[in-house]
N, C-alpha and C. Protein backbone atom coordinates (compact mmCIF):
# COMPACT_ATOMS: atom_id res chain seq x y z
N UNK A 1 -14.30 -6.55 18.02
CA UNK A 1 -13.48 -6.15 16.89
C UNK A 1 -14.31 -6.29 15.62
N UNK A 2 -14.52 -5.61 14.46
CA UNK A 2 -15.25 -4.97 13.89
C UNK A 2 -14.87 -6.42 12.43
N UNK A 3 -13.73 -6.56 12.42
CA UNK A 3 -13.14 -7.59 12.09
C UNK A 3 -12.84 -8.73 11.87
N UNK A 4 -13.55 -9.28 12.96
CA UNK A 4 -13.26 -10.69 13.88
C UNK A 4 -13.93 -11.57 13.05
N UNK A 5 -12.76 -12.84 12.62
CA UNK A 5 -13.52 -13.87 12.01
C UNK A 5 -13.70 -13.59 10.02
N UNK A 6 -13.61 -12.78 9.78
CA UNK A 6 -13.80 -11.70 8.22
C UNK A 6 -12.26 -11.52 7.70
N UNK A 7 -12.56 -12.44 6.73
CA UNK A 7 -11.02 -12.45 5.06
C UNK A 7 -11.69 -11.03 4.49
N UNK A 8 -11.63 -10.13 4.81
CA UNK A 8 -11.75 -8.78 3.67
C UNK A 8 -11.13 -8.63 2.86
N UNK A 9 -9.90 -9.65 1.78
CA UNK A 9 -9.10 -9.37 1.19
C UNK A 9 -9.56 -9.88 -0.02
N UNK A 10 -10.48 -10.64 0.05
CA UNK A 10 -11.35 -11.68 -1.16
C UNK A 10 -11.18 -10.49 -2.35
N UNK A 11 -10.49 -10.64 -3.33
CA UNK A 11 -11.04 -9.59 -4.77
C UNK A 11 -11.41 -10.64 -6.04
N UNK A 12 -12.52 -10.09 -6.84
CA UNK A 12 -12.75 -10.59 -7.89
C UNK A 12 -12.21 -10.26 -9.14
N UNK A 13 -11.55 -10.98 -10.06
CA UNK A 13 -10.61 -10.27 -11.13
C UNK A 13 -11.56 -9.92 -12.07
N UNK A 14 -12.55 -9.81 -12.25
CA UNK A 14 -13.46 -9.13 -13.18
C UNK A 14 -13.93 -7.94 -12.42
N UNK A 15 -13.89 -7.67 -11.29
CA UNK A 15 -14.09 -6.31 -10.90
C UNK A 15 -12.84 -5.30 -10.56
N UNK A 16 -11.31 -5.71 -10.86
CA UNK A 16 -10.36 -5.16 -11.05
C UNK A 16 -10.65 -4.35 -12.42
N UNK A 17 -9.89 -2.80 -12.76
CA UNK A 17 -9.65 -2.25 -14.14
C UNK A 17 -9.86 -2.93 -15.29
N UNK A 18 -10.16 -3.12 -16.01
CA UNK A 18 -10.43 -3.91 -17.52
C UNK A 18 -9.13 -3.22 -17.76
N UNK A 19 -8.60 -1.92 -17.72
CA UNK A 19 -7.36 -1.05 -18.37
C UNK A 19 -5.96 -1.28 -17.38
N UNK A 20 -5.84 -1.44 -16.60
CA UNK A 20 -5.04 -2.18 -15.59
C UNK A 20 -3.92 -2.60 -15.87
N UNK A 21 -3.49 -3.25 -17.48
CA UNK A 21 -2.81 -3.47 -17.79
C UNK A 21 -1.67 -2.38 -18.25
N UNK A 22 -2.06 -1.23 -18.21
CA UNK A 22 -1.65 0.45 -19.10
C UNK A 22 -0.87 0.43 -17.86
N UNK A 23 -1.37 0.56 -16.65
CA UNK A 23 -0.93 1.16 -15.50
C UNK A 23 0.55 0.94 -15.13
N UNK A 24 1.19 1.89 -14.70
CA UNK A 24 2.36 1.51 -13.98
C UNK A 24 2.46 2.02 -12.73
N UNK A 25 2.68 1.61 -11.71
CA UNK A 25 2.46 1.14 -10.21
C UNK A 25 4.03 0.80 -9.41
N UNK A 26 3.89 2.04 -8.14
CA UNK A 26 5.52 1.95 -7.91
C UNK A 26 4.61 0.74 -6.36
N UNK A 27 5.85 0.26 -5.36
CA UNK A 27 5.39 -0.32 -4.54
C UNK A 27 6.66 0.47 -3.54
N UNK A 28 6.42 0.85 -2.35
CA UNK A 28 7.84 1.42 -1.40
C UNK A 28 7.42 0.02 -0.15
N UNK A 29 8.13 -0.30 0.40
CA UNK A 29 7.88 -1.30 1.66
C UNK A 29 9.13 -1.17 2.39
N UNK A 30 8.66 -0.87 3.43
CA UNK A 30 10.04 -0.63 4.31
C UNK A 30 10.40 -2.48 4.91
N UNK A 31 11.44 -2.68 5.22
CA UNK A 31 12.12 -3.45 5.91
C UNK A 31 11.99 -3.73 7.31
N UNK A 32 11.74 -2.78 8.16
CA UNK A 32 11.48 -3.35 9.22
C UNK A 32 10.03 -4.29 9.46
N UNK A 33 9.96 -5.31 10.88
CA UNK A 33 9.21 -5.99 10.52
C UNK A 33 8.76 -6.68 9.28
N UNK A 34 10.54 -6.84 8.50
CA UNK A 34 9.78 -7.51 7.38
C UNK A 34 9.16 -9.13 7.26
N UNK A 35 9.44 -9.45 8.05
CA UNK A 35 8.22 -10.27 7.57
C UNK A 35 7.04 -10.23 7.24
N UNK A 36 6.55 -9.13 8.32
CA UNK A 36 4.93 -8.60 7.72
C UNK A 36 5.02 -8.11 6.75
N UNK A 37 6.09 -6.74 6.42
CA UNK A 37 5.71 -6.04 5.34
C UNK A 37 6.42 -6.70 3.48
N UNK A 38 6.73 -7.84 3.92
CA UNK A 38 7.08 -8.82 2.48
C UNK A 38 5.55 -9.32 2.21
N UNK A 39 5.04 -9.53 3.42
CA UNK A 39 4.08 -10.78 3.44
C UNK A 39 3.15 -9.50 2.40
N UNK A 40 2.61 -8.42 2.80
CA UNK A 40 2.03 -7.37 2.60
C UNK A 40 2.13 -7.06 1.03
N UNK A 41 3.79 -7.18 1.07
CA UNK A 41 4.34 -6.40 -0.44
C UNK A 41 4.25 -8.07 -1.91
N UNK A 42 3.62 -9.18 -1.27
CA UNK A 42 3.30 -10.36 -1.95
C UNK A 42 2.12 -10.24 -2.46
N UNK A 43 1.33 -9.79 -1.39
CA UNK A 43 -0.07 -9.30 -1.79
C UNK A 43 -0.52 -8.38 -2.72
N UNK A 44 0.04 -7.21 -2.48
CA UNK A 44 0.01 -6.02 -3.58
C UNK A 44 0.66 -6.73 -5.18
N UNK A 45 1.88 -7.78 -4.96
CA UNK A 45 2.09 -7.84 -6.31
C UNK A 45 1.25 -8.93 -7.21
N UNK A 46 0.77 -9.75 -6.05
CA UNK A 46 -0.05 -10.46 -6.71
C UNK A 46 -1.71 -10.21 -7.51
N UNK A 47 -2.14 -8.58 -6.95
CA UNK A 47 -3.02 -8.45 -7.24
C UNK A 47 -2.73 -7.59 -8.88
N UNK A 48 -1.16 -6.93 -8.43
CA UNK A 48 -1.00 -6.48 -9.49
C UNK A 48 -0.69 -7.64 -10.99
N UNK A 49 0.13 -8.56 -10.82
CA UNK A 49 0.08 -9.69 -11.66
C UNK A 49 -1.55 -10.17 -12.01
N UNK A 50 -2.27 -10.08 -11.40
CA UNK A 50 -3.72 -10.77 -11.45
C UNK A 50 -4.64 -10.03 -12.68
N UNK A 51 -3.97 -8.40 -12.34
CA UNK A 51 -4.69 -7.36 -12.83
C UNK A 51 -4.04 -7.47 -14.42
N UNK A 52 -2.48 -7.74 -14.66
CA UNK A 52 -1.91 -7.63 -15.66
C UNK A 52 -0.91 -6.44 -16.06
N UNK A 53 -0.82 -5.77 -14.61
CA UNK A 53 0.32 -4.84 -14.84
C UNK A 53 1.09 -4.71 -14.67
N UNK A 54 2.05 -4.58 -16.29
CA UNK A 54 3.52 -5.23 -16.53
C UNK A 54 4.51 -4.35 -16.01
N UNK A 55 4.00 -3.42 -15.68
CA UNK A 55 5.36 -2.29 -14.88
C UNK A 55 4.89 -1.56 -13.82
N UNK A 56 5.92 -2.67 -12.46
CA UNK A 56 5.49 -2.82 -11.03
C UNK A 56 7.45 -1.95 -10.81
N UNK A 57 7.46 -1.20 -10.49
CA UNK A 57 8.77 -0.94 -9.43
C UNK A 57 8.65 -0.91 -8.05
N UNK A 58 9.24 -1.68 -7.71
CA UNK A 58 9.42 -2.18 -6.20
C UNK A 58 11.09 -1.64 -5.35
N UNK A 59 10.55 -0.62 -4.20
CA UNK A 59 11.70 -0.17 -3.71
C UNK A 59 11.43 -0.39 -2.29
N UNK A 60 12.98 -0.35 -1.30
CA UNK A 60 12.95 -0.16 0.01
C UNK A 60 13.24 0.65 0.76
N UNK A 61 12.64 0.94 1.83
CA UNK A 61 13.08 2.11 2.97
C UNK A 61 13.14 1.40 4.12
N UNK A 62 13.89 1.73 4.96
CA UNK A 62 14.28 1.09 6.10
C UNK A 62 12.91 1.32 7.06
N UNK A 63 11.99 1.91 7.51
CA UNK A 63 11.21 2.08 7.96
C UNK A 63 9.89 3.04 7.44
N UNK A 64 9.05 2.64 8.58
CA UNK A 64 7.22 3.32 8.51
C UNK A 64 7.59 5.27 7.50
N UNK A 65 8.57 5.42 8.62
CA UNK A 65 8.66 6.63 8.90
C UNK A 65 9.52 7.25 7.67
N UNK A 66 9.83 6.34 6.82
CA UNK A 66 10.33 6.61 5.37
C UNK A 66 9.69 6.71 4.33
N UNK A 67 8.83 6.13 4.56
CA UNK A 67 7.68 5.62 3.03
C UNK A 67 7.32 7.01 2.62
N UNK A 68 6.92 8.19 3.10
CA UNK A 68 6.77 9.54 2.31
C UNK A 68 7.57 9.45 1.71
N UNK A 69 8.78 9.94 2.26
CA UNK A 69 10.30 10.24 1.16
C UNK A 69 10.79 9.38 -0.13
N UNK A 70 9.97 7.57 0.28
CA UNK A 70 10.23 6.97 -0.63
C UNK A 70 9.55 6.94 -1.88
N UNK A 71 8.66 7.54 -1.23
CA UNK A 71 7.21 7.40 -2.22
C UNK A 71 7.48 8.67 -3.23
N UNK A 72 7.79 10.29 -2.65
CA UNK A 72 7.96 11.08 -3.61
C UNK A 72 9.06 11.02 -4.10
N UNK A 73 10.13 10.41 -3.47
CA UNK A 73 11.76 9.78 -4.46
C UNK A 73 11.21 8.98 -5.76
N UNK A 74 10.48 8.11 -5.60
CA UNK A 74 10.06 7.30 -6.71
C UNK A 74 9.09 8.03 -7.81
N UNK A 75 7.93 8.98 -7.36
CA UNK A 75 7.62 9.42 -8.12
C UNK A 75 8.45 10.56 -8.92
N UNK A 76 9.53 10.94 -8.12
CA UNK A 76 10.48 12.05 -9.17
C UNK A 76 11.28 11.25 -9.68
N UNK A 77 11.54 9.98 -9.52
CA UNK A 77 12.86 9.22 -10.79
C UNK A 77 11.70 9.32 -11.41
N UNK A 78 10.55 8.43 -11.06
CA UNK A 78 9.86 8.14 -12.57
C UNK A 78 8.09 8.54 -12.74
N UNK A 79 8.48 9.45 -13.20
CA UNK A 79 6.81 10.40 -13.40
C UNK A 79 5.92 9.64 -13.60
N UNK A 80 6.19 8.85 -14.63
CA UNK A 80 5.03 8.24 -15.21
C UNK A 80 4.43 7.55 -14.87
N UNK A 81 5.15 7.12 -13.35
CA UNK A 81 4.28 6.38 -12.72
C UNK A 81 2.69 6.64 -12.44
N UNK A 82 1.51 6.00 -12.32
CA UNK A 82 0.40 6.66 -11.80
C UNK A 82 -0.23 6.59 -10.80
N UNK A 83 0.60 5.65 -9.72
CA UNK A 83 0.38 5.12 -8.21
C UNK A 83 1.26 4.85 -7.38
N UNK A 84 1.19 4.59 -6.15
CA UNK A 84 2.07 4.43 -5.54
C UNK A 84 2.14 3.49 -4.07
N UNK A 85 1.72 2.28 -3.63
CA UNK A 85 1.37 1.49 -2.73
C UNK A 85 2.80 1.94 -1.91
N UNK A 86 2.61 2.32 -0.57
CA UNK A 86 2.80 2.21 0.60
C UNK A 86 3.01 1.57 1.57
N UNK A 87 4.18 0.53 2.03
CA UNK A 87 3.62 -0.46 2.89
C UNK A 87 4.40 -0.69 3.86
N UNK A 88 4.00 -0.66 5.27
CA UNK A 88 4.79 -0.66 6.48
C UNK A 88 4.01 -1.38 7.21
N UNK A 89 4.57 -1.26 8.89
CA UNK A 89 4.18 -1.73 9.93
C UNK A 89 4.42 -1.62 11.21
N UNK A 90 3.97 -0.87 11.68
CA UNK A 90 4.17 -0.51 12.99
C UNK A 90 2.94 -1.21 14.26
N UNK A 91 4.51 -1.60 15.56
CA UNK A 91 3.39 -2.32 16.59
C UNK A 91 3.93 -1.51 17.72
N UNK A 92 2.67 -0.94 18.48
CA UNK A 92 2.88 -0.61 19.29
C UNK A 92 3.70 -1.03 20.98
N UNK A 93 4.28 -0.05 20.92
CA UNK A 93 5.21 -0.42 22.28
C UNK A 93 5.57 0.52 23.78
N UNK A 94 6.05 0.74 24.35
CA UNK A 94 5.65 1.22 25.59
C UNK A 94 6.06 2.37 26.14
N UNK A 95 6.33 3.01 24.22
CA UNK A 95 6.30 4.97 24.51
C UNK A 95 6.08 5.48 23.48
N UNK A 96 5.97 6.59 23.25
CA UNK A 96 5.38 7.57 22.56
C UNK A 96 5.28 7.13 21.12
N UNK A 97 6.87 6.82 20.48
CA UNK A 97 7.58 6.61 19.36
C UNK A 97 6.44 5.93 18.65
N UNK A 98 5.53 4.97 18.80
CA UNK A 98 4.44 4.29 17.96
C UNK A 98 3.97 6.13 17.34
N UNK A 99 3.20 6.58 18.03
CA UNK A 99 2.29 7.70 17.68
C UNK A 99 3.04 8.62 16.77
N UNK A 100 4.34 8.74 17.31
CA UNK A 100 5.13 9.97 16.18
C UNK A 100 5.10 9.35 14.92
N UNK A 101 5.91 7.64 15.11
CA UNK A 101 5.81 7.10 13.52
C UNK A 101 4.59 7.24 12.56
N UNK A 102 3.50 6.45 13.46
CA UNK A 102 2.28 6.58 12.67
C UNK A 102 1.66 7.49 12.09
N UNK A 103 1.78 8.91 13.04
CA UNK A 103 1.30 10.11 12.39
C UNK A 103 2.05 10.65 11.27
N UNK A 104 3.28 10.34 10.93
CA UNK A 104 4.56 10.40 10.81
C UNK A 104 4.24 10.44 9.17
N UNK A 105 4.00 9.16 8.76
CA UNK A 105 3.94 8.02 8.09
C UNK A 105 2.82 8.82 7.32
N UNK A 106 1.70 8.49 7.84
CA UNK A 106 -0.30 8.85 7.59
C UNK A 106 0.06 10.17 6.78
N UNK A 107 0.60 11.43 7.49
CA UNK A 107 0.20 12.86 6.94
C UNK A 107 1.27 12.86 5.90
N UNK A 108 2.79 12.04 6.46
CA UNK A 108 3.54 12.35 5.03
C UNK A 108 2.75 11.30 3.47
N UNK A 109 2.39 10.57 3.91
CA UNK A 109 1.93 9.52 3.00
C UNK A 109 0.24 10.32 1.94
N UNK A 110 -0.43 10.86 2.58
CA UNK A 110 -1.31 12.05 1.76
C UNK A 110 -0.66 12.97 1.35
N UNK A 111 0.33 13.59 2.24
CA UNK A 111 0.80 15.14 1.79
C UNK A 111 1.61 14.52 0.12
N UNK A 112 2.25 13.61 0.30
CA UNK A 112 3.21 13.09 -1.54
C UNK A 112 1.54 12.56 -2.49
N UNK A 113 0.55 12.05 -1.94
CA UNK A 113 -0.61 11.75 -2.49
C UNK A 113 -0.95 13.21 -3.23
N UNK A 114 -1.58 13.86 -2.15
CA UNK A 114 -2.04 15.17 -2.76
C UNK A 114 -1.16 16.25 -3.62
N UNK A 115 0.21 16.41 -3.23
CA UNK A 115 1.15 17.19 -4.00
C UNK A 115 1.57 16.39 -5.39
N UNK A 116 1.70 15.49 -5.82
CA UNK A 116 1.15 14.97 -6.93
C UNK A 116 0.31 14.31 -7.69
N UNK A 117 -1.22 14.69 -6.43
CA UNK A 117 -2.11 14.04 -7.37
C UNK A 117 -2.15 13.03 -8.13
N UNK A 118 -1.54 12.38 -7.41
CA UNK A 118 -1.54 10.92 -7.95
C UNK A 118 -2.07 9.82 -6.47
N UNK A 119 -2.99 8.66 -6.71
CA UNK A 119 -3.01 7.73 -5.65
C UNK A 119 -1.40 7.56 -4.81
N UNK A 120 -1.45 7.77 -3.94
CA UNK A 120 -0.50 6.72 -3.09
C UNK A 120 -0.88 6.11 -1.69
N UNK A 121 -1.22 5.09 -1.42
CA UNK A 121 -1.82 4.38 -0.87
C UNK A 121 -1.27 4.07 0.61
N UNK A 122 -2.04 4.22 1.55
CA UNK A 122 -1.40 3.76 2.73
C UNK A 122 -1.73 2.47 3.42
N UNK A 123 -0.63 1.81 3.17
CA UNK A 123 -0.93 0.36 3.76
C UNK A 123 0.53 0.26 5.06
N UNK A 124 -0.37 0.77 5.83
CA UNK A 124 0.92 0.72 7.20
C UNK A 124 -0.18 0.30 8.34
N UNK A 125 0.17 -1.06 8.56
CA UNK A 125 -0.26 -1.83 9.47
C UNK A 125 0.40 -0.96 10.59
N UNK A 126 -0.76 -0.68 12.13
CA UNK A 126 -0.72 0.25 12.81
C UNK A 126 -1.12 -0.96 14.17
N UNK A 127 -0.79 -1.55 14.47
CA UNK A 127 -1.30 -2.76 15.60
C UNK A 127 -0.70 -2.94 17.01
N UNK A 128 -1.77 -3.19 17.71
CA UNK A 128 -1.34 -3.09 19.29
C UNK A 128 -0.14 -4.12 19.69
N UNK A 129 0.20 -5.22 18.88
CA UNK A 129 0.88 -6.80 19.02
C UNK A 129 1.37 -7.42 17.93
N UNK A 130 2.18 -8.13 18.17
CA UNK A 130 2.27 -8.42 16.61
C UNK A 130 1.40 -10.05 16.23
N UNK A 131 0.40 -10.17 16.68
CA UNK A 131 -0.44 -10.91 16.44
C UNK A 131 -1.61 -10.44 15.56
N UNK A 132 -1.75 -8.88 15.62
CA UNK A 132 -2.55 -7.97 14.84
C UNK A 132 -1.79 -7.85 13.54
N UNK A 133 -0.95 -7.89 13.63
CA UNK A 133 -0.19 -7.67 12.38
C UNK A 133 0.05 -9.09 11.46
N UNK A 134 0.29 -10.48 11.91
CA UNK A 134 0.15 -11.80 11.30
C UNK A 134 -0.93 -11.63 10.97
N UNK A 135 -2.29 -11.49 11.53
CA UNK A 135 -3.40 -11.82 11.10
C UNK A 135 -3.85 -10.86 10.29
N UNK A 136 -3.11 -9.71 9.77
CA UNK A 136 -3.63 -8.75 8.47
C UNK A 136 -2.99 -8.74 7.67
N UNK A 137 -1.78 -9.74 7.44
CA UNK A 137 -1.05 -9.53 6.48
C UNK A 137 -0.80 -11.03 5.98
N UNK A 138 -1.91 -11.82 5.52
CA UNK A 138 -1.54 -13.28 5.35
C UNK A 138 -2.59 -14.12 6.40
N UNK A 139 -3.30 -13.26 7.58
CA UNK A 139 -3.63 -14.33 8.36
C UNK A 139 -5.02 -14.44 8.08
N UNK A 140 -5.58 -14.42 9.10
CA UNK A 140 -7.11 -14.93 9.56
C UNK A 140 -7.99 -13.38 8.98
N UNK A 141 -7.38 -12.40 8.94
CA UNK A 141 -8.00 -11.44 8.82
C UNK A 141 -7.76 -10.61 7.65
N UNK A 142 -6.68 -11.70 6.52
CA UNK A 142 -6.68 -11.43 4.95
C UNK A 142 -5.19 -10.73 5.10
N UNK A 143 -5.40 -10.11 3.99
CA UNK A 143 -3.47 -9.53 3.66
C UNK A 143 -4.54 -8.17 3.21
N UNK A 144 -3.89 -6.89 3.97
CA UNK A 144 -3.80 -5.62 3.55
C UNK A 144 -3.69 -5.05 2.86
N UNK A 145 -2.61 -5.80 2.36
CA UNK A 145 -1.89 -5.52 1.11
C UNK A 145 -2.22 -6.06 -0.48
N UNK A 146 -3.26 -6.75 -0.34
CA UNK A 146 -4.23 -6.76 -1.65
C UNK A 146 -5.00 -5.99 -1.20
N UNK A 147 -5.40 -5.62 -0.42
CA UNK A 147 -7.01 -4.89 -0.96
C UNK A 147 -6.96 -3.25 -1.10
N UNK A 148 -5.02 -2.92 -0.58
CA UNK A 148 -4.59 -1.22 -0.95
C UNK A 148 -4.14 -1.38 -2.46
N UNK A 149 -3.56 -3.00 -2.61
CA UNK A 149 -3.82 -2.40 -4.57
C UNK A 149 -4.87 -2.54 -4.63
N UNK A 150 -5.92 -3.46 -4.42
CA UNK A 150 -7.17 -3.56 -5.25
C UNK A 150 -7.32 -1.97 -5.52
N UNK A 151 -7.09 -1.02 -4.51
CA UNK A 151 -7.66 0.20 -3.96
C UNK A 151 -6.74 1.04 -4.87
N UNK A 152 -5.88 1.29 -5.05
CA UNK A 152 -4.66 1.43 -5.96
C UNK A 152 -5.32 1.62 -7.41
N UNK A 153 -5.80 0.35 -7.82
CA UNK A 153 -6.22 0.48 -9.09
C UNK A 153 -7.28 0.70 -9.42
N UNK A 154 -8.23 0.78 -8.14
CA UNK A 154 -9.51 1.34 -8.72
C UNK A 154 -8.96 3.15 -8.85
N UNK A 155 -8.33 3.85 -7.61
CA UNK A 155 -7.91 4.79 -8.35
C UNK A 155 -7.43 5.56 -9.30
N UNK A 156 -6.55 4.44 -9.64
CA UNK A 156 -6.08 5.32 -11.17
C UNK A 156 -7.02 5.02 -12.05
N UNK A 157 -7.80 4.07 -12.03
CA UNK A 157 -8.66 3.95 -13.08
C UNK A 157 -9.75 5.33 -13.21
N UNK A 158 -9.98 6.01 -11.83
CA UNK A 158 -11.23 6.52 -11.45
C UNK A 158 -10.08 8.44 -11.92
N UNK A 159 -8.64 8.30 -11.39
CA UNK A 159 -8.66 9.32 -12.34
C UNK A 159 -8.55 9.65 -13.68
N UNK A 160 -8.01 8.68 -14.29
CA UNK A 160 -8.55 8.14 -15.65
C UNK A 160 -9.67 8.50 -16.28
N UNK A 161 -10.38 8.21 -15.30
CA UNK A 161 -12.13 8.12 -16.35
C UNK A 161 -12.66 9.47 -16.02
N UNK A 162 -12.21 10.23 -15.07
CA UNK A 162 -12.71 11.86 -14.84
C UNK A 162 -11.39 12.60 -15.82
N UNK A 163 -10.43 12.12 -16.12
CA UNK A 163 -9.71 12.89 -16.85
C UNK A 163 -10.11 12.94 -19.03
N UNK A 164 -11.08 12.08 -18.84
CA UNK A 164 -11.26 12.04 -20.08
C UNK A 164 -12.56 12.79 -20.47
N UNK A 165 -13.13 13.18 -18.69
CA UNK A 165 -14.62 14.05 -19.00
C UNK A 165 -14.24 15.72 -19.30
């Protein structure tokens, strides 16, 4: 495992946005498996608190397989948003239904990215057990869910800085 033993979640707050604070940042996290995906949606806010950005909206969808719909629901209440963290969790089980969600999830989660050109981030834990899933969201193998905001905000920053060329 490519993984094994490695906190990849480590961020340094001097290499977060210096502008970070401007940003406003929706968060969607579905409910199922929530324990992972709270644990997940702690992470994202803490990086966002870290960063200094004062307007975080935080919404729920009952599942993986919602977060598109939630994600472009949120960006049409509120435009101004300029991101959009993503956060689910799916564990595989002993038919198909893993693969529909996930794909489900992945293409709707770019297709609301790309149709408004705006970041929206996919943080949908995709794991064989749910031992894969403790250990990426809080465990041995970091929380996910800081390092799709870290990822979050380097984006908007990055369309930011091409929108001013």
């Amino acid at each position: 495992m490519a993984t094994a033993g490695k906190d990849l979640s480590a961020f340094e707050l001097g290499n977060l946005p210096d502008s970070a604070h401007q940003f406003k940042v929706g968060i969607v996290v579905s409910r199922w498996n929530g324990d992972i995906t709270y644990a997940l949606r702690d992470g994202a806010l803490e990086v966002m608190e870290a960063a200094g950005v004062q307007d975080v909206d935080v919404v729920e969808v009952p599942g993986a397989f919602e977060l598109p719909l939630g994600a472009a629901s949120l960006l049409a209440a509120r435009p101004e948003l300029d991101g959009v963290v993503c956060i689910g969790n799916v564990i595989r089980g002993e038919t198909a239904h893993f693969d529909y969600v996930c794909a489900g999830a992945a293409d709707g989660i770019q297709r609301v990215a790309l149709d408004a050109m705006k970041p929206v981030m996919f943080c949908v834990l995709t794991d064989e057990n749910r031992e894969q899933s403790i250990a990426r969201s809080g465990g041995v193998h970091g929380n996910k869910g800081i390092e799709c905001a870290v990822a979050c905000l380097e984006m908007i920053a990055l369309q930011r800085r091409l929108a001013m060329k």
